[in-house]
N, C-alpha and C. Protein backbone atom coordinates (compact mmCIF):
# COMPACT_ATOMS: atom_id res chain seq x y z
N UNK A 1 9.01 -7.59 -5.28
CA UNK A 1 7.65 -7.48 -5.72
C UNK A 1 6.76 -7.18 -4.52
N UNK A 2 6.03 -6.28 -4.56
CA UNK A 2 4.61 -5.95 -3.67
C UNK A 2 3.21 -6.19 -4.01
N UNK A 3 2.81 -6.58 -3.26
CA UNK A 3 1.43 -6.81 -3.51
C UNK A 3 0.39 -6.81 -2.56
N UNK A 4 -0.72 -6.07 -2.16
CA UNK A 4 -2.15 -6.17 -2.19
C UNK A 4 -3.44 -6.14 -2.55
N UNK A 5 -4.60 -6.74 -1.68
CA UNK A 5 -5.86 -6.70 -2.22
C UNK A 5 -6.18 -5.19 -2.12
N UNK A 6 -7.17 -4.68 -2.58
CA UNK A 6 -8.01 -3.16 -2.69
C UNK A 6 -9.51 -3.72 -2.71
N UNK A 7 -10.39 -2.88 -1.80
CA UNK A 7 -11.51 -3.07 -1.81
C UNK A 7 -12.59 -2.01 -2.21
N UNK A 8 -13.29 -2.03 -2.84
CA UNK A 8 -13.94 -0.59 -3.26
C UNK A 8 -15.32 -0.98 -2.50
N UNK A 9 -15.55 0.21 -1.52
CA UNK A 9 -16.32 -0.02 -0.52
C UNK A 9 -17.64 0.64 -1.16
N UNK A 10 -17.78 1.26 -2.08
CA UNK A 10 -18.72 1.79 -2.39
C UNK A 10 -19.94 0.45 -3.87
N UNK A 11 -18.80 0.19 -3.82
CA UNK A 11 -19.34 -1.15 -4.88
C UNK A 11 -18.87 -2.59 -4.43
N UNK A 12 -17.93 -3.12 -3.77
CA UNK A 12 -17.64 -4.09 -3.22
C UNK A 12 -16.79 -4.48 -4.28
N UNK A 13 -16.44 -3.93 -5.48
CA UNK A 13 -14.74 -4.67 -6.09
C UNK A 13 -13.94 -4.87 -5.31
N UNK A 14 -13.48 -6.49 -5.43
CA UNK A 14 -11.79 -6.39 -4.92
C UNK A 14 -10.94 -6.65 -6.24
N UNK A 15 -10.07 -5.98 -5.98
CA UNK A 15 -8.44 -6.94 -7.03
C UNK A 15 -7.20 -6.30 -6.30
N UNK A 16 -6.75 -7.25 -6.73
CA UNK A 16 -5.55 -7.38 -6.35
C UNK A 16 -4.05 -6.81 -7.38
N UNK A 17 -3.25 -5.84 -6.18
CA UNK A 17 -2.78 -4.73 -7.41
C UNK A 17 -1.19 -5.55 -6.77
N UNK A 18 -0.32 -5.37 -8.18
CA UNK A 18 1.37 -5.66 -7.95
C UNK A 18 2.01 -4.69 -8.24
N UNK A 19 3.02 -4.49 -7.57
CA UNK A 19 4.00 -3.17 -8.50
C UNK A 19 5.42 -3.69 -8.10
N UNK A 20 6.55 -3.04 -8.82
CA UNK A 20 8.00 -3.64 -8.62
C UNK A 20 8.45 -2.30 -8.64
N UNK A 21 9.55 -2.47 -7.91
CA UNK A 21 10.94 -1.06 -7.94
C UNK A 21 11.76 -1.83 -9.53
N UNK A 22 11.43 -0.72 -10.39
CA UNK A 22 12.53 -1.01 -11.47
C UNK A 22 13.53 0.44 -11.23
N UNK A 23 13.66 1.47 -10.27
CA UNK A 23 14.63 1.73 -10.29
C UNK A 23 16.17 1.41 -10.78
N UNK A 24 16.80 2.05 -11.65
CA UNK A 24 17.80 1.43 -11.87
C UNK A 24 18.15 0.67 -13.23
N UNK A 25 16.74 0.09 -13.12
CA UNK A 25 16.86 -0.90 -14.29
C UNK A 25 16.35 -0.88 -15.30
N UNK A 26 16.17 -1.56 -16.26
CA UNK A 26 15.37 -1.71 -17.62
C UNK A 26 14.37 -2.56 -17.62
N UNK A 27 13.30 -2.02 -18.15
CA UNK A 27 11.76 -2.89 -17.96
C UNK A 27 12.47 -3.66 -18.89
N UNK A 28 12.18 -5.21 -18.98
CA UNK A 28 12.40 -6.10 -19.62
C UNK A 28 10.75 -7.02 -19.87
N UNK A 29 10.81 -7.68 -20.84
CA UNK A 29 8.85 -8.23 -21.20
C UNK A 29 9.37 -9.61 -19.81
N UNK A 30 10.06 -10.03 -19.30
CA UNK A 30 10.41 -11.17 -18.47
C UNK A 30 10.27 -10.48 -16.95
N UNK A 31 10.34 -9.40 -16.93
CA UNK A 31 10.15 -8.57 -15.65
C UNK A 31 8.39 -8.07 -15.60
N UNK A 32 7.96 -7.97 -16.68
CA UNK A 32 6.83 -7.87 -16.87
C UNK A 32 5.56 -9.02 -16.90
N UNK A 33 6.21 -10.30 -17.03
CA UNK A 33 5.52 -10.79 -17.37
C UNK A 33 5.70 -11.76 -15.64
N UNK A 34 6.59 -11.75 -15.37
CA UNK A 34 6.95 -12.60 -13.60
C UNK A 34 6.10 -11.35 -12.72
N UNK A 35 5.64 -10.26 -13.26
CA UNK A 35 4.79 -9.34 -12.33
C UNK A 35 3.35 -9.62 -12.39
N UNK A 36 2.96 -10.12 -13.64
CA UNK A 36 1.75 -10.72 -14.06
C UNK A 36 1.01 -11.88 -13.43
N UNK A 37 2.33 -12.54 -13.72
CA UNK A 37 1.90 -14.20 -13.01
C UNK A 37 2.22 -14.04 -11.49
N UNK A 38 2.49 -13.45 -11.27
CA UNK A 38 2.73 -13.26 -9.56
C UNK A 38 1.28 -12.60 -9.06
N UNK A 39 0.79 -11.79 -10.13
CA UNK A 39 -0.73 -11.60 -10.04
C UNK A 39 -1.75 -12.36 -9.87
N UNK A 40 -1.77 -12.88 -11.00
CA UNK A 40 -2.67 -13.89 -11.26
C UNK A 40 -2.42 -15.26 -10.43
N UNK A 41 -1.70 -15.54 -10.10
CA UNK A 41 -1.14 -16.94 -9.37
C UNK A 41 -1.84 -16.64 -7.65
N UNK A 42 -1.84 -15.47 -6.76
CA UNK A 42 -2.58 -14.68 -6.00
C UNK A 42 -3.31 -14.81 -6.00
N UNK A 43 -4.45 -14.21 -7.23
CA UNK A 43 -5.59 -14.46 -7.39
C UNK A 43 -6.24 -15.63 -7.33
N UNK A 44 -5.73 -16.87 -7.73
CA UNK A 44 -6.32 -17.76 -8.08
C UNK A 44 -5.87 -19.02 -6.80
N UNK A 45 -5.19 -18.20 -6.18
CA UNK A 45 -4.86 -18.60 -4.56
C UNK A 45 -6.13 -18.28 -3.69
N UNK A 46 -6.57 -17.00 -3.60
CA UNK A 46 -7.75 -16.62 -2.59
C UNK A 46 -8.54 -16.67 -3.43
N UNK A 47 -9.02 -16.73 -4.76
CA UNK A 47 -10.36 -16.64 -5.00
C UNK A 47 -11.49 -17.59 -4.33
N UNK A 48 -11.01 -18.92 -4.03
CA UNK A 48 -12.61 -19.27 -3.53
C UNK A 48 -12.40 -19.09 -1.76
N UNK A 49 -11.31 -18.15 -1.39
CA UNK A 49 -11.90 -17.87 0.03
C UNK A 49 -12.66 -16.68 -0.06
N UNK A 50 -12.65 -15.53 -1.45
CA UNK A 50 -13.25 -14.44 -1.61
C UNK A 50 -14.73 -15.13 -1.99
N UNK A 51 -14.87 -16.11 -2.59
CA UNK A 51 -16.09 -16.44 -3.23
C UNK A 51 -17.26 -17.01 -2.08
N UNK A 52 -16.06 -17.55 -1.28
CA UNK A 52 -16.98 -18.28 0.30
C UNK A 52 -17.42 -17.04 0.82
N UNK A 53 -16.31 -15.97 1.48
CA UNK A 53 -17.38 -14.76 1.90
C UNK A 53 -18.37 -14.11 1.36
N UNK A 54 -18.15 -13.80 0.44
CA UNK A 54 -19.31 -13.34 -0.72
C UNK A 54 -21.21 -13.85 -0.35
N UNK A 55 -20.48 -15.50 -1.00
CA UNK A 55 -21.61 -16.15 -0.64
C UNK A 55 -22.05 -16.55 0.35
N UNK A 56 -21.20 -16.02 0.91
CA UNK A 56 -21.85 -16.17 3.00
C UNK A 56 -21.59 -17.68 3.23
N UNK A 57 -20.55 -18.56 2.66
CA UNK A 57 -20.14 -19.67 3.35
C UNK A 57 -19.34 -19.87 4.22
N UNK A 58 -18.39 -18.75 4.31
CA UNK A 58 -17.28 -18.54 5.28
C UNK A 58 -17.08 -17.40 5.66
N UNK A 59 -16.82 -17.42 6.80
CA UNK A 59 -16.21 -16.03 7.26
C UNK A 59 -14.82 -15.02 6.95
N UNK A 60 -14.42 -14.51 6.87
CA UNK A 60 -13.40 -14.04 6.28
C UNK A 60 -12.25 -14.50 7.11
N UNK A 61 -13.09 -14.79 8.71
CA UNK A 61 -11.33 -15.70 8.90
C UNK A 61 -11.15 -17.28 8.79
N UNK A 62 -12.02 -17.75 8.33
CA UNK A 62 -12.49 -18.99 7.82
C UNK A 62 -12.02 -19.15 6.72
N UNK A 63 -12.18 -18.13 5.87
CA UNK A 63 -11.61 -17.96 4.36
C UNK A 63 -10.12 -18.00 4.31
N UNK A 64 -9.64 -16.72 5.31
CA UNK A 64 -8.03 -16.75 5.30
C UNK A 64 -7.15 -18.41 5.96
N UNK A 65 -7.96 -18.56 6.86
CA UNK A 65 -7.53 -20.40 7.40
C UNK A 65 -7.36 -21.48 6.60
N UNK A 66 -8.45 -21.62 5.76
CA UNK A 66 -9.01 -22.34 4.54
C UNK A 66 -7.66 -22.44 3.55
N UNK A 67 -7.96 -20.91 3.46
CA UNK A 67 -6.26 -20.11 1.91
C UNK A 67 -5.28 -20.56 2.51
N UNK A 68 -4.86 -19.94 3.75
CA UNK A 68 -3.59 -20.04 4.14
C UNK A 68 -3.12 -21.53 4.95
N UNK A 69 -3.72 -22.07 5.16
CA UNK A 69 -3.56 -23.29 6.38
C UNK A 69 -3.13 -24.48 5.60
């Protein structure tokens, strides 16, 4: 599984995009759905270090310390 954030600089969206190599294989709804929650589980990992920069409470490496530490 891969995954990063995307930032749209012209409007300030972020999200966060997943994709998988199914080369080979057969999309299955269980392959689809472990791509989802691997999404969303992400998201809901950094969202309040995205929400601190935003609101100017943290810095973005404050934010990543905060998330990751």
């Amino acid at each position: 599984m891969i995954g990063n954030f995307e930032m749209d600089f012209r409007d300030g969206e972020v999200r966060y995009k997943t994709s998988i190599d199914v080369e080979g294989a057969e999309i299955a709804p269980a392959l689809v759905r472990n791509l989802v929650y691997a999404n969303v589980i992400t998201m809901d990992r950094y969202l309040p270090g995205l929400l601190g920069v935003i609101y100017g409470n943290l810095t973005p490496e404050q934010a990543i310390a905060q998330v990751e530490g």
